[in-house]
Protein backbone atom coordinates (compact mmCIF):
# COMPACT_ATOMS: atom_id res chain seq x y z
CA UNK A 1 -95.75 84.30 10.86
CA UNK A 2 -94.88 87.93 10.09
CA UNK A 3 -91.51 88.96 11.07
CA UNK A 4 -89.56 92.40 11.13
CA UNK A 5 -85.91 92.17 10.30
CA UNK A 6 -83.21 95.28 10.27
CA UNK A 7 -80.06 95.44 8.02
CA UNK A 8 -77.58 98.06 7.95
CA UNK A 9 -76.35 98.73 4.54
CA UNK A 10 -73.53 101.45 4.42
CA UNK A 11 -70.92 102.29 1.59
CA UNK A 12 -68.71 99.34 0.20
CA UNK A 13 -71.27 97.34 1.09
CA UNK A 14 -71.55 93.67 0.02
CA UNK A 15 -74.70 92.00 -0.52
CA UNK A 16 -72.67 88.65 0.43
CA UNK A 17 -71.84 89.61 3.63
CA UNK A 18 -75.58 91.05 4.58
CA UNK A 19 -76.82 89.47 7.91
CA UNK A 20 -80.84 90.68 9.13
CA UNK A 21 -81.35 90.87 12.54
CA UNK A 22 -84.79 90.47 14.29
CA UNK A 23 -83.69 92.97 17.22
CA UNK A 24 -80.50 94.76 16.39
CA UNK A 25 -79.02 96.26 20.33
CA UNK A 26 -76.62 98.54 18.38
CA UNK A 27 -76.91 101.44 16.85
CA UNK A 28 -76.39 101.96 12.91
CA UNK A 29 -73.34 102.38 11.22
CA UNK A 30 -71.91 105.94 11.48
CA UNK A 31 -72.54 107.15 7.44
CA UNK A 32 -74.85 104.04 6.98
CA UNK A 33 -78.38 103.45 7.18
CA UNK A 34 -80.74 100.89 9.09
CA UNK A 35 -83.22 99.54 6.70
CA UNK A 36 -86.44 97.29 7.89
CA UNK A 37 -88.36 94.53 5.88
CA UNK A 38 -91.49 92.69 6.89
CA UNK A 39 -90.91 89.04 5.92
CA UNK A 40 -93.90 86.45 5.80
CA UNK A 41 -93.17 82.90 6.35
CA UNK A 42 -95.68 80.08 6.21
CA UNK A 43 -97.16 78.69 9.13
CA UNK A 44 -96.34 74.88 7.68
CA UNK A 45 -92.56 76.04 7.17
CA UNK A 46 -92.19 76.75 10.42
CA UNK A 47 -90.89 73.46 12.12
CA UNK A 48 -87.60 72.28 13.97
CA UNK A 49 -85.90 70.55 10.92
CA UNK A 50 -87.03 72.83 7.64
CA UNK A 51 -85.04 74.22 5.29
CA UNK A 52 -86.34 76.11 2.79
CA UNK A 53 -85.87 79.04 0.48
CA UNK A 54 -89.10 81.38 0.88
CA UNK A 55 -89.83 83.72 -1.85
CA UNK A 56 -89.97 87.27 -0.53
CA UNK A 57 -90.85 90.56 -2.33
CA UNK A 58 -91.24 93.26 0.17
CA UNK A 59 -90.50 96.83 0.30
CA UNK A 60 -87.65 97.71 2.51
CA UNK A 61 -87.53 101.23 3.71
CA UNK A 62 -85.35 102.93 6.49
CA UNK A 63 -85.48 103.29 10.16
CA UNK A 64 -84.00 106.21 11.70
């Protein structure tokens, strides 16, 4: 399954407080930016009780 998730990053920005967001209803932070990333997850990973860490090394780039 292929999935697009947003993030808005903006100054002072924590990478332990980051939260993606399939379908973000707000608009981006004024002085921040709205970044995508297309995330693959395994058919077999996808089940009601799983888990698991999945390696990911996409490209992000920004959505205006």
């Amino acid at each position: 399954m292929k999935l697009i998730l947003y993030m808005d990053v903006y100054q002072g920005w924590k990478p332990e407080h980051c939260c993606a967001m399939p379908n973000p209803t707000w608009a981006p932070p004024v002085g921040g930016k709205r970044i995508a990333f297309d995330v693959v997850i395994p058919d077999y990973l996808i089940a009601p009780h799983v888990d698991v860490k999945v390696q990911e090394s996409s490209t992000a780039r920004e959505v205006t």
